[in-house]
C-alpha atoms as a PDB file:
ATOM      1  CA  UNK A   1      -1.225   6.162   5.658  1.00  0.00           C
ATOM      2  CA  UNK A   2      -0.232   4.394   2.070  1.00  0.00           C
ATOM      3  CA  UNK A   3      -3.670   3.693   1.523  1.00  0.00           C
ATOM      4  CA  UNK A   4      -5.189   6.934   1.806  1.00  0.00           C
ATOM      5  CA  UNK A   5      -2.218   8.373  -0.010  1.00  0.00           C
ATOM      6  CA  UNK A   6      -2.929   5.589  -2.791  1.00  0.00           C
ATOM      7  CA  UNK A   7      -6.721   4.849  -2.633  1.00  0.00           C
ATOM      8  CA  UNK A   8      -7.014   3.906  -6.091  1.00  0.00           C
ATOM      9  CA  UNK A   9      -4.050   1.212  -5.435  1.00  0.00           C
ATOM     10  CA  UNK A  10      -5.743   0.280  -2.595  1.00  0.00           C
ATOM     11  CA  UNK A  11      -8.724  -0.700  -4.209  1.00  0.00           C
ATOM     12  CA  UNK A  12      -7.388  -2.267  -7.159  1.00  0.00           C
ATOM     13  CA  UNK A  13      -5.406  -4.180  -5.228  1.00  0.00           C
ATOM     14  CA  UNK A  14      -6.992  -5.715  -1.850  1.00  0.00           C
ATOM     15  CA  UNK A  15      -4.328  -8.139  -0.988  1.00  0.00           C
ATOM     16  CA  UNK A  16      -1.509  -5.297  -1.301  1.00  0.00           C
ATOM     17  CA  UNK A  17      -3.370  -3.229   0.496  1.00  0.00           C
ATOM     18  CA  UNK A  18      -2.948  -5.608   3.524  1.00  0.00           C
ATOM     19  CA  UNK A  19       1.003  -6.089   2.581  1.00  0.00           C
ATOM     20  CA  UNK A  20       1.375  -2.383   2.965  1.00  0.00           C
ATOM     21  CA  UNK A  21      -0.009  -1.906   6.139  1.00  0.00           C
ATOM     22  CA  UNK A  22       1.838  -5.139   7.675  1.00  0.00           C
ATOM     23  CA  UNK A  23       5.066  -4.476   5.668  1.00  0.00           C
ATOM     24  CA  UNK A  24       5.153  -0.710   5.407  1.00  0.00           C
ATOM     25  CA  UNK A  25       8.881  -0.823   4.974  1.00  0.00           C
ATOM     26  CA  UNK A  26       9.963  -2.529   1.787  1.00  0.00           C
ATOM     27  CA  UNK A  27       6.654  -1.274   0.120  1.00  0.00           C
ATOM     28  CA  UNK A  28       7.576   2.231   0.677  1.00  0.00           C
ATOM     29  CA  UNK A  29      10.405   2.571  -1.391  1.00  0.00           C
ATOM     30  CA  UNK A  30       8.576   1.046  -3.995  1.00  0.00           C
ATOM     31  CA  UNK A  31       5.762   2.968  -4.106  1.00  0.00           C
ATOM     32  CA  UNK A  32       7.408   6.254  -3.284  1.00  0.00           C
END
């Protein structure tokens, strides 16, 4: 869900982009 709601994130960042989909949680409030 983060990553298509942040695809440029996503892409910029790989290695987050795995973070936020195994730790949804305490990226979430970051992001949001």
């Amino acid at each position: 869900l983060k990553i298509l709601i942040e695809p440029d994130f996503a892409f910029s960042n790989p290695t987050i982009n795995l973070n936020k989909v195994v730790l949804p949680e305490p990226l979430l409030p970051v992001k949001a």
